[in-house]
PDB file of N, CA and C in Angstrom:
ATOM      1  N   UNK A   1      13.952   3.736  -4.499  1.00  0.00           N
ATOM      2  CA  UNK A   1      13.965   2.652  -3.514  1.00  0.00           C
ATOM      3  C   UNK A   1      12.604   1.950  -3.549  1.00  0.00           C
ATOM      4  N   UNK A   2      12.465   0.577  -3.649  1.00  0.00           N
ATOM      5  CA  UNK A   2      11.242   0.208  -3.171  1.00  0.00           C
ATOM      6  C   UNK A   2      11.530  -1.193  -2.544  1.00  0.00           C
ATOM      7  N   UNK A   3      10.528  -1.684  -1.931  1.00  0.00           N
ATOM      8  CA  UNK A   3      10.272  -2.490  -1.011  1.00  0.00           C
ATOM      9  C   UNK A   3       9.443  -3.789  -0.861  1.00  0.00           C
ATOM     10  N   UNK A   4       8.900  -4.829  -0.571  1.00  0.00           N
ATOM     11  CA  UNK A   4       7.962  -5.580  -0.324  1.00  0.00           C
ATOM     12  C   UNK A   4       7.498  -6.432  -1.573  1.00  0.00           C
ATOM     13  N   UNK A   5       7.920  -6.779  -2.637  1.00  0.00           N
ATOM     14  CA  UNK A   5       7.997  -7.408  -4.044  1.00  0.00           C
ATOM     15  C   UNK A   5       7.711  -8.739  -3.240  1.00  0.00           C
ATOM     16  N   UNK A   6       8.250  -9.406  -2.457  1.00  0.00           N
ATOM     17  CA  UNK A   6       8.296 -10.504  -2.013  1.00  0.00           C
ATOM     18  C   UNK A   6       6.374 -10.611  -1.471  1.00  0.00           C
ATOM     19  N   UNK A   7       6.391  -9.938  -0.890  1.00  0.00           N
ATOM     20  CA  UNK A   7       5.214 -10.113  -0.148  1.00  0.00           C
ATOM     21  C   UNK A   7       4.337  -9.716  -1.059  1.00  0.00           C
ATOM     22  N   UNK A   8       4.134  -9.202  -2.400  1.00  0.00           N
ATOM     23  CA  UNK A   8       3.193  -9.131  -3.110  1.00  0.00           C
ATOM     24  C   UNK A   8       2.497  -7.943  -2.990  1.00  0.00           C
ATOM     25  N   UNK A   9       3.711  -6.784  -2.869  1.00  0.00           N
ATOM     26  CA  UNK A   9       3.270  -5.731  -3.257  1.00  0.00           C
ATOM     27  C   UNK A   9       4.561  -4.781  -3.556  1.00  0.00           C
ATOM     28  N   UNK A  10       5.001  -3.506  -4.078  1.00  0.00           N
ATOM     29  CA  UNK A  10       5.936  -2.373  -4.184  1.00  0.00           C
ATOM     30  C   UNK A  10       5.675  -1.209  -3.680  1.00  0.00           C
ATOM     31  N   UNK A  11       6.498  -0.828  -2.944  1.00  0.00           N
ATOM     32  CA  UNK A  11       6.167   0.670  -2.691  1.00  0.00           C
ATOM     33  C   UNK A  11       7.478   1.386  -3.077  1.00  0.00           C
ATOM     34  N   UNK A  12       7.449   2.713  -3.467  1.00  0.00           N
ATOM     35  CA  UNK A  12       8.400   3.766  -3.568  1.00  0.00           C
ATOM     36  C   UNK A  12       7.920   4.862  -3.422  1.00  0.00           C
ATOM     37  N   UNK A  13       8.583   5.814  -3.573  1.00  0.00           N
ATOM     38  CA  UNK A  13       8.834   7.307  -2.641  1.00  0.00           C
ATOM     39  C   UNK A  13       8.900   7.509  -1.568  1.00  0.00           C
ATOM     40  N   UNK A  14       8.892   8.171  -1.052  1.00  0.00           N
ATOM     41  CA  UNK A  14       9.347   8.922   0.186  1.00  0.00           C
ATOM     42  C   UNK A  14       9.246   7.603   1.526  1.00  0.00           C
ATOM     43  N   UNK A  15       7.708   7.519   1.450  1.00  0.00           N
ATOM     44  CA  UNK A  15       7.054   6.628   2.622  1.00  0.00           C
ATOM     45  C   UNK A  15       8.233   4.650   2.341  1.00  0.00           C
ATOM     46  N   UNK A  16       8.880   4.453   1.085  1.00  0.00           N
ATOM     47  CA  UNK A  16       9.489   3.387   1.281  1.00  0.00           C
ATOM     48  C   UNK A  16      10.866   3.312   2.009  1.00  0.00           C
ATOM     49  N   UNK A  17      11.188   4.418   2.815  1.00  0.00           N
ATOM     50  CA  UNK A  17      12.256   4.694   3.718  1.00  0.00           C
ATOM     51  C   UNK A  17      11.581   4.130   5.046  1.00  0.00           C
ATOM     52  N   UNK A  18      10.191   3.956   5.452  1.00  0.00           N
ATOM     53  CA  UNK A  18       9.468   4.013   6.444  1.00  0.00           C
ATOM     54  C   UNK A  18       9.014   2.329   6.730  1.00  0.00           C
ATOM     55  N   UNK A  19       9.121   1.750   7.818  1.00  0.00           N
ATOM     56  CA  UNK A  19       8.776   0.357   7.720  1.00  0.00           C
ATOM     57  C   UNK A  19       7.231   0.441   8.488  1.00  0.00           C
ATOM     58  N   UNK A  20       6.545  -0.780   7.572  1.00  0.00           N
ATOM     59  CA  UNK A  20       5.824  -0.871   8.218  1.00  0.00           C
ATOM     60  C   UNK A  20       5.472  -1.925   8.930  1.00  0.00           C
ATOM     61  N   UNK A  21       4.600  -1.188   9.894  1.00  0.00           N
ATOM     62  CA  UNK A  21       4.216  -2.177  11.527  1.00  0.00           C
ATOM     63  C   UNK A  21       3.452  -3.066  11.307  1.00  0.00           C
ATOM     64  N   UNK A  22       2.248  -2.754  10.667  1.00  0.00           N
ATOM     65  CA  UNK A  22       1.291  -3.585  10.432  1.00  0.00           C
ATOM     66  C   UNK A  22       0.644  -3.986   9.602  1.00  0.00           C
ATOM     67  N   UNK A  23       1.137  -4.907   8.933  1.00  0.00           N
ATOM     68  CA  UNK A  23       0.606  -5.138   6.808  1.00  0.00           C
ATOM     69  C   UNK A  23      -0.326  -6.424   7.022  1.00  0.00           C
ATOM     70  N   UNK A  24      -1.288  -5.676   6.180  1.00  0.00           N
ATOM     71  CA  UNK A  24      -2.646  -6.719   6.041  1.00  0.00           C
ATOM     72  C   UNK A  24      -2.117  -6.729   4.401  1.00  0.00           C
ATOM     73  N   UNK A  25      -2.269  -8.640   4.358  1.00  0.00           N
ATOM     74  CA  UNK A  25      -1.821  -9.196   2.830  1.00  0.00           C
ATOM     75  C   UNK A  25      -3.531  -8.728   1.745  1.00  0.00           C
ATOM     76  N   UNK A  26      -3.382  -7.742   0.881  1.00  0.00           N
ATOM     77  CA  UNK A  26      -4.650  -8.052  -0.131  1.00  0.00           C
ATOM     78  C   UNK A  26      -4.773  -9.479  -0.260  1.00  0.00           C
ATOM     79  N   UNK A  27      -6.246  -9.968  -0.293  1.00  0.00           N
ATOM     80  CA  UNK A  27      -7.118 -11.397  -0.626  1.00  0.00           C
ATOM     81  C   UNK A  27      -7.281 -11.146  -2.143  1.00  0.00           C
ATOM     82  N   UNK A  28      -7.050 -12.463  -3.041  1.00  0.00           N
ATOM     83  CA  UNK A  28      -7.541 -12.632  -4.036  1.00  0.00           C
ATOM     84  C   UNK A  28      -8.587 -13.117  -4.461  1.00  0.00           C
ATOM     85  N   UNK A  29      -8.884 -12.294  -4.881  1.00  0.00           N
ATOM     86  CA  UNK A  29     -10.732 -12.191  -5.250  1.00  0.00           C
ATOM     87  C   UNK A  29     -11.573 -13.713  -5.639  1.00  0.00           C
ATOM     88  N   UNK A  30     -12.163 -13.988  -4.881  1.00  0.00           N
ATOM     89  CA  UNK A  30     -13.153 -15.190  -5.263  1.00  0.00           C
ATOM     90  C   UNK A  30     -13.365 -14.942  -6.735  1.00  0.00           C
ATOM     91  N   UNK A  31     -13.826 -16.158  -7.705  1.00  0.00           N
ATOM     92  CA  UNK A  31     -14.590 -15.857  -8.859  1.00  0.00           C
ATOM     93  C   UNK A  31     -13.901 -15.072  -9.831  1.00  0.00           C
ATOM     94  N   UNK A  32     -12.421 -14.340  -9.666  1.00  0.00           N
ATOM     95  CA  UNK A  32     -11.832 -14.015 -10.985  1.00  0.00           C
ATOM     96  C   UNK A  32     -10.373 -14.885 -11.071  1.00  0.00           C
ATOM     97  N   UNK A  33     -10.031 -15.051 -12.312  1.00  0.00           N
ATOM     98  CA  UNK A  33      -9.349 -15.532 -12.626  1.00  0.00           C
ATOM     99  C   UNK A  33      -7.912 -15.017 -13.701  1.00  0.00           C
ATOM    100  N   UNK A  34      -7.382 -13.807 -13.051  1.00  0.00           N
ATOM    101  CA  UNK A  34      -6.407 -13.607 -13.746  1.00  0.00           C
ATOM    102  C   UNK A  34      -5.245 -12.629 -12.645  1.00  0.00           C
ATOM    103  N   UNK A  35      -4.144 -12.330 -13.817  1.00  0.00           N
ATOM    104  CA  UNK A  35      -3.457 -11.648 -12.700  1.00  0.00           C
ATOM    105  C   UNK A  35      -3.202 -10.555 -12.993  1.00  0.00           C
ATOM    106  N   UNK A  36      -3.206  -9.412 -12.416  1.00  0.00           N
ATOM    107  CA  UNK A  36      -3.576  -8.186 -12.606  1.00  0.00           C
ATOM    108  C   UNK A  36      -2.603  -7.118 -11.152  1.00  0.00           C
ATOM    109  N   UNK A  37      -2.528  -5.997 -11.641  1.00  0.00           N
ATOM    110  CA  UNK A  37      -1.827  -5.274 -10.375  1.00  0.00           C
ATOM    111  C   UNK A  37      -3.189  -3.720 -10.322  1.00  0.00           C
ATOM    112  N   UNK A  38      -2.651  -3.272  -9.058  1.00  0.00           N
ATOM    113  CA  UNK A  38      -3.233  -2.163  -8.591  1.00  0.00           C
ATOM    114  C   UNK A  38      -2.187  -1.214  -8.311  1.00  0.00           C
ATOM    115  N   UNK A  39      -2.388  -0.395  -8.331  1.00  0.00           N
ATOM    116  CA  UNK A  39      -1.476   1.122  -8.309  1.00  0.00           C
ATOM    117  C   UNK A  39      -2.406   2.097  -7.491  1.00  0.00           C
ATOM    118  N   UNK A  40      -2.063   2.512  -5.922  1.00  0.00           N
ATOM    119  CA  UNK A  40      -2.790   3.122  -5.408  1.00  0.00           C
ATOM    120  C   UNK A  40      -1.509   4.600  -4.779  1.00  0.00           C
ATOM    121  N   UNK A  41      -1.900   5.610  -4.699  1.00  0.00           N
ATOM    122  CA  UNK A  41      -0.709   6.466  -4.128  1.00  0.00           C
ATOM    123  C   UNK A  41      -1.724   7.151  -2.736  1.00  0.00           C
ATOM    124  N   UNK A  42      -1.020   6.785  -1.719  1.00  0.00           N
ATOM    125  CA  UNK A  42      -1.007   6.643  -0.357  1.00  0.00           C
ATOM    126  C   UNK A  42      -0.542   8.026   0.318  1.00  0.00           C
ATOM    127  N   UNK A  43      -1.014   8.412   1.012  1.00  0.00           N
ATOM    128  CA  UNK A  43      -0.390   9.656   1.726  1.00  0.00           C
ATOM    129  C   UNK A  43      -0.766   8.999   3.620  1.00  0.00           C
ATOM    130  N   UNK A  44       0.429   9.042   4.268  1.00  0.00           N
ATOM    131  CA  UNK A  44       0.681   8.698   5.245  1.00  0.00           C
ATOM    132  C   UNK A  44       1.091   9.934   6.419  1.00  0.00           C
ATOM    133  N   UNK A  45       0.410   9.842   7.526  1.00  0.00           N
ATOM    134  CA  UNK A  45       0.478  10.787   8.520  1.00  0.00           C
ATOM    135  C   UNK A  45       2.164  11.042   9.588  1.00  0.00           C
ATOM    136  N   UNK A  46       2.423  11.757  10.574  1.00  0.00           N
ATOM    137  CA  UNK A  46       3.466  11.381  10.943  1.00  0.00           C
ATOM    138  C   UNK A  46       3.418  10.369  11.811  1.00  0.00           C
ATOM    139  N   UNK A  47       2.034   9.973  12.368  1.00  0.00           N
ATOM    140  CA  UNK A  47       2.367   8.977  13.266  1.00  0.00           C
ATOM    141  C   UNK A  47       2.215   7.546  12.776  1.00  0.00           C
ATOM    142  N   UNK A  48       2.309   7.527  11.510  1.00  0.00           N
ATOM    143  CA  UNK A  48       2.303   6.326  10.683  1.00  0.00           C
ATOM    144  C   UNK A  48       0.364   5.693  10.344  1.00  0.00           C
ATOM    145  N   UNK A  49      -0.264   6.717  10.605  1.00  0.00           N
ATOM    146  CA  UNK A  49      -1.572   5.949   9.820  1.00  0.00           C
ATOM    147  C   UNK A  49      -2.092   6.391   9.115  1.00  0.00           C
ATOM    148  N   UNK A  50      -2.752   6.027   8.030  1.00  0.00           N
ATOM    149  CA  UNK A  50      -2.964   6.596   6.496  1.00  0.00           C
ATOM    150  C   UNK A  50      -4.195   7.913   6.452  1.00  0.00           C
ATOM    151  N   UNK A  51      -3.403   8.104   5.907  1.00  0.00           N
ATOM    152  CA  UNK A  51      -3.959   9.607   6.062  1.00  0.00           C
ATOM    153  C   UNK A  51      -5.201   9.755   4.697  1.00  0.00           C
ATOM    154  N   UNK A  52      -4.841   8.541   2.948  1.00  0.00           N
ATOM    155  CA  UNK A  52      -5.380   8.972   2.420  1.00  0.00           C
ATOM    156  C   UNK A  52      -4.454   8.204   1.791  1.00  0.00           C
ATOM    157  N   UNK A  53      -5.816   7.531   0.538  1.00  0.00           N
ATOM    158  CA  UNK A  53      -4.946   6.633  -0.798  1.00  0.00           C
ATOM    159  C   UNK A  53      -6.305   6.592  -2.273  1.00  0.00           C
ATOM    160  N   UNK A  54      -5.742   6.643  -3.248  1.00  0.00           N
ATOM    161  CA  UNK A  54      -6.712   6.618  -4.268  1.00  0.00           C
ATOM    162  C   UNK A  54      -6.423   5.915  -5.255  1.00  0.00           C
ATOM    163  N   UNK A  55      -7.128   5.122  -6.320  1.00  0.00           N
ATOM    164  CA  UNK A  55      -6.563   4.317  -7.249  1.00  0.00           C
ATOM    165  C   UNK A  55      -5.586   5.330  -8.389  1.00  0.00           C
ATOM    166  N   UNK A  56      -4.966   4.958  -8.818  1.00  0.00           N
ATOM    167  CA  UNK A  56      -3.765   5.500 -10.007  1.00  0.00           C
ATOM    168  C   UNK A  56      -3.813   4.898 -11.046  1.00  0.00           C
ATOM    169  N   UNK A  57      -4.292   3.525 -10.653  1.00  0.00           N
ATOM    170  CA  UNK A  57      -4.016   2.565 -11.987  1.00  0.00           C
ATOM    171  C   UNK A  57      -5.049   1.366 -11.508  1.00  0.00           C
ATOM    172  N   UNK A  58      -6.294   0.969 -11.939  1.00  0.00           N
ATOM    173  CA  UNK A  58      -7.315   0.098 -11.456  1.00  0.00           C
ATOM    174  C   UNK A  58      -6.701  -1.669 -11.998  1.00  0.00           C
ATOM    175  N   UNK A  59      -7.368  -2.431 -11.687  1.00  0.00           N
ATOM    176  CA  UNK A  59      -6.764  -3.698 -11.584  1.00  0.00           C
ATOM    177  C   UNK A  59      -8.312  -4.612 -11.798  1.00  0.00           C
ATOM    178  N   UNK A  60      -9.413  -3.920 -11.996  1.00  0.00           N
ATOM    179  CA  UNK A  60     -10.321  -3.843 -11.692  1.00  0.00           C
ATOM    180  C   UNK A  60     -11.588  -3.960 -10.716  1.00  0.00           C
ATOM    181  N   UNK A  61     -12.515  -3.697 -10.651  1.00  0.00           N
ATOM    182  CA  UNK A  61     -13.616  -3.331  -9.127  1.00  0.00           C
ATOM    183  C   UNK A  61     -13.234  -4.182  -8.084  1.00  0.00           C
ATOM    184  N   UNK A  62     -13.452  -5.668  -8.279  1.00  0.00           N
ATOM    185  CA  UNK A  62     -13.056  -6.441  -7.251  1.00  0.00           C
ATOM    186  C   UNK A  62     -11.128  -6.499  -6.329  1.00  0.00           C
ATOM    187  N   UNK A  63     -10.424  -6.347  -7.320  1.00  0.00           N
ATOM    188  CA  UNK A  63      -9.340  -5.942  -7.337  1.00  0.00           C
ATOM    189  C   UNK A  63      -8.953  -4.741  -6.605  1.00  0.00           C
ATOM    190  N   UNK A  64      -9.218  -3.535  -6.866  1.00  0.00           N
ATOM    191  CA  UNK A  64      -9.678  -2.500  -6.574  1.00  0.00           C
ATOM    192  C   UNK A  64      -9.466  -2.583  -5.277  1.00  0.00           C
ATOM    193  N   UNK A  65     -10.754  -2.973  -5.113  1.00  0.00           N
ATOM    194  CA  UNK A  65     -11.685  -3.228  -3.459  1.00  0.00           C
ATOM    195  C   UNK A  65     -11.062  -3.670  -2.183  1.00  0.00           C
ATOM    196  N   UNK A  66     -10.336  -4.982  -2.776  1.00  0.00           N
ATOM    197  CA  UNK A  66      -9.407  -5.715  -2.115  1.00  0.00           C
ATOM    198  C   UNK A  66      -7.982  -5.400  -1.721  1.00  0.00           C
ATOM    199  N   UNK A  67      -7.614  -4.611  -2.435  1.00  0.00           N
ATOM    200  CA  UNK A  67      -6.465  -3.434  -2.336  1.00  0.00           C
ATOM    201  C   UNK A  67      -6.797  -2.622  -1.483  1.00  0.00           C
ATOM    202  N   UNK A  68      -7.375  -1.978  -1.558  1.00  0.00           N
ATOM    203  CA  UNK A  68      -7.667  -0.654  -0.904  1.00  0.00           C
ATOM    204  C   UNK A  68      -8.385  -1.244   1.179  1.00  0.00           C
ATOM    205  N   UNK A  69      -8.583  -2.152   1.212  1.00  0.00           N
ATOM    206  CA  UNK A  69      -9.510  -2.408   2.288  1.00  0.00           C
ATOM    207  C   UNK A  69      -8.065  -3.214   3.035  1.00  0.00           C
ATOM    208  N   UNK A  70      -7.442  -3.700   2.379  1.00  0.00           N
ATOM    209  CA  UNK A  70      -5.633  -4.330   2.928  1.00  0.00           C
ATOM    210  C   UNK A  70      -5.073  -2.783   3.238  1.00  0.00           C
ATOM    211  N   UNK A  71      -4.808  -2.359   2.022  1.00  0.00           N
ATOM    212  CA  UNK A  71      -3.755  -0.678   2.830  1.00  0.00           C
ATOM    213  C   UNK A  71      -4.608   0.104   3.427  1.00  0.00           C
ATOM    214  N   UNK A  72      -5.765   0.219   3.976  1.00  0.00           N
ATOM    215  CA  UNK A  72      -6.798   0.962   4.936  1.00  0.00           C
ATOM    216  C   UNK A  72      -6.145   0.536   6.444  1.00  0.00           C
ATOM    217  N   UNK A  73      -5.554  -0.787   6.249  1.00  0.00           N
ATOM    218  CA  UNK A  73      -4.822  -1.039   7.764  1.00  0.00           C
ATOM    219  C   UNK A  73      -3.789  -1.268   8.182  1.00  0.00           C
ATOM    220  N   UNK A  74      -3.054  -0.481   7.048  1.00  0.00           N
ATOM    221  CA  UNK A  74      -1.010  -0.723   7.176  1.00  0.00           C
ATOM    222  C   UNK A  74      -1.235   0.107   8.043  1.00  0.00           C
ATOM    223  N   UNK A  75      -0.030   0.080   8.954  1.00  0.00           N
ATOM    224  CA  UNK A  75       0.833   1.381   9.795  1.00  0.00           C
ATOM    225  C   UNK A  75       1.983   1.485   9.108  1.00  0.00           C
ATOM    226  N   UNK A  76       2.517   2.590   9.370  1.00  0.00           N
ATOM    227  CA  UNK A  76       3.617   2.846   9.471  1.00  0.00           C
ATOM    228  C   UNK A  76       4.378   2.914  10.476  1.00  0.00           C
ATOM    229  N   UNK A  77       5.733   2.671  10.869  1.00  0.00           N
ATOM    230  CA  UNK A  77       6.390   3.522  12.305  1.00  0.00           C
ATOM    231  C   UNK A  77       6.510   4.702  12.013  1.00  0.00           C
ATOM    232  N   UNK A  78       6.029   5.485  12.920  1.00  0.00           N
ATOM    233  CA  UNK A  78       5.907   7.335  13.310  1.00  0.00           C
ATOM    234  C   UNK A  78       7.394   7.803  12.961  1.00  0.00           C
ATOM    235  N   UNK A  79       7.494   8.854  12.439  1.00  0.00           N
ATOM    236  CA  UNK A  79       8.182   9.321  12.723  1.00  0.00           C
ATOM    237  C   UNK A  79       9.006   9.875  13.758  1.00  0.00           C
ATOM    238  N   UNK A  80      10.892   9.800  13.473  1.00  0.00           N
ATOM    239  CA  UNK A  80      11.199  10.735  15.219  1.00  0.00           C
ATOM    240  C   UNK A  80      10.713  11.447  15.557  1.00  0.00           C
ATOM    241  N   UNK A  81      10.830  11.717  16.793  1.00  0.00           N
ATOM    242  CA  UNK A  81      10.677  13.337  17.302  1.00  0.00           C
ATOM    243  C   UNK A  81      11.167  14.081  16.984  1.00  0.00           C
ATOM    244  N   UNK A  82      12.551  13.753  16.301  1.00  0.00           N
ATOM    245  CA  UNK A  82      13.558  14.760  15.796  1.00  0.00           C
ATOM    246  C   UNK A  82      13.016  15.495  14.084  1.00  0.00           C
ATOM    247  N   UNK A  83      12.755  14.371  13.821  1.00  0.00           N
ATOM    248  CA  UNK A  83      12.215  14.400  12.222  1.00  0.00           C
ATOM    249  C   UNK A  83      10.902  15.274  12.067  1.00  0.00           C
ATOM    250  N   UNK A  84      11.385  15.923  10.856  1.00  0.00           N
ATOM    251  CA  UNK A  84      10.375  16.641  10.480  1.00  0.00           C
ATOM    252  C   UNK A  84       8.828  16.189  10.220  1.00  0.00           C
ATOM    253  N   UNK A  85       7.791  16.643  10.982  1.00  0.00           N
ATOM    254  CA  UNK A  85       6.383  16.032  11.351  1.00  0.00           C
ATOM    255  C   UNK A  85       5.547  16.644  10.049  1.00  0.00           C
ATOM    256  N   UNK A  86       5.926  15.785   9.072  1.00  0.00           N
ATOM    257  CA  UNK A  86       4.937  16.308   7.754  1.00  0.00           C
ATOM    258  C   UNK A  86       4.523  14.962   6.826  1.00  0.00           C
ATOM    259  N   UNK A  87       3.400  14.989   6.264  1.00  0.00           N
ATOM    260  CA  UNK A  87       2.598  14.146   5.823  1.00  0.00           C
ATOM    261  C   UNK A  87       3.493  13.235   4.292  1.00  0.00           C
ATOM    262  N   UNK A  88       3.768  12.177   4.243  1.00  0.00           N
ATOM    263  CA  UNK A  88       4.392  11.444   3.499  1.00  0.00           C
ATOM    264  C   UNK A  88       3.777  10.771   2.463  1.00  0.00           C
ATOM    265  N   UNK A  89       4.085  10.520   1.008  1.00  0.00           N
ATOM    266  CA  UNK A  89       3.612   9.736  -0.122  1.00  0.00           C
ATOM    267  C   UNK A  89       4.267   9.090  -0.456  1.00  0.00           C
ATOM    268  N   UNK A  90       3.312   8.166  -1.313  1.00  0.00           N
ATOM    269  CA  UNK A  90       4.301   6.621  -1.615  1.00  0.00           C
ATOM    270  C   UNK A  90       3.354   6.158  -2.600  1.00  0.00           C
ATOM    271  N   UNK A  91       3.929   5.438  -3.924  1.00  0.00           N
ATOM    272  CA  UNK A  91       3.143   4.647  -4.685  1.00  0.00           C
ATOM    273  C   UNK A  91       2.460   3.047  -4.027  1.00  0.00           C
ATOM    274  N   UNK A  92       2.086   2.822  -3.978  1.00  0.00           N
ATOM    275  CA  UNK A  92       1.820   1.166  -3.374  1.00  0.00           C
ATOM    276  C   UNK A  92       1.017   0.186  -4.982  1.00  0.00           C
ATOM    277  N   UNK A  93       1.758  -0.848  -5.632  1.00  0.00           N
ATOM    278  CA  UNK A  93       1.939  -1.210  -6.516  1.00  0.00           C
ATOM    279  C   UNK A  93       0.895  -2.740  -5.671  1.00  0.00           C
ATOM    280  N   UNK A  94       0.220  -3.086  -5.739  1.00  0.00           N
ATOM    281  CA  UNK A  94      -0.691  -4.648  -5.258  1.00  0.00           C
ATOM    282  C   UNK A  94      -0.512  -5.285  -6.364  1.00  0.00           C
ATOM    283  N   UNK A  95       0.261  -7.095  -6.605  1.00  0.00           N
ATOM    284  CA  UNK A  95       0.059  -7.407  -7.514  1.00  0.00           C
ATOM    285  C   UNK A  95      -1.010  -8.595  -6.962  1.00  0.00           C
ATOM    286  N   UNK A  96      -2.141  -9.102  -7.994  1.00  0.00           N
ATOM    287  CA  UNK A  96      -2.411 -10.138  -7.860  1.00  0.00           C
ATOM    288  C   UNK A  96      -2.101 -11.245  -8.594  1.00  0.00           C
ATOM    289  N   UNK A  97      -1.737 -12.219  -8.427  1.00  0.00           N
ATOM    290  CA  UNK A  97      -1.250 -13.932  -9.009  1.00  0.00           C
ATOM    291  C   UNK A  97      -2.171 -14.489  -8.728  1.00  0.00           C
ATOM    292  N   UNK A  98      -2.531 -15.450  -9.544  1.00  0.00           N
ATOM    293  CA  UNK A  98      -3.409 -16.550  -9.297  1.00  0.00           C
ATOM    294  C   UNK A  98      -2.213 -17.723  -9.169  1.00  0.00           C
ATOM    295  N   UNK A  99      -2.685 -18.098  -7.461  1.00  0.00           N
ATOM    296  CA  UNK A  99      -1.726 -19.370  -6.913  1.00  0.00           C
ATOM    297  C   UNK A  99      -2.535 -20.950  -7.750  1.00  0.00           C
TER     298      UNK A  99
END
């Protein structure tokens, strides 16, 4: 399953069953000029805030940077109460385009 292609990014595994509340769009980097993706894998808490993400696949430094400082402030919605309260992963795919 994945998700969010439109908005200029993918996610899959587990955490793309999970919507999120609050998506900050990555900025494209002043001063470079190409298009490039980021691959970061995300580990998400039960109450939907990131618990922890690291590059997988670089896009490079500025790229990078700009990725990582956007998914530093996704939420997730929490899990039920009913649902099992354990820590969730997900690929998160950032592409950048030059508009």
């Amino acid at each position: 399953m994945e998700k969010g292609k439109r908005e200029g990014y993918r996610l899959v595994g587990e955490l793309s069953k999970r919507r999120i509340i609050h998506f900050k769009k990555p900025v494209y980097p002043e001063k470079e000029s190409e298009n490039t993706e980021v691959n970061l894998e995300i580990e998400v808490n039960p109450d939907g805030t990131l618990k922890s993400l690291k590059i997988v696949k670089t896009g490079g430094v500025s790229f990078d940077n700009n990725a990582m400082e956007a998914v530093r402030d996704w939420r997730f919605q929490p899990l039920a109460p009913t649902a099992k309260q354990s820590i969730q992963t997900g690929i998160v795919t950032i592409y950048f385009e030059i508009k």
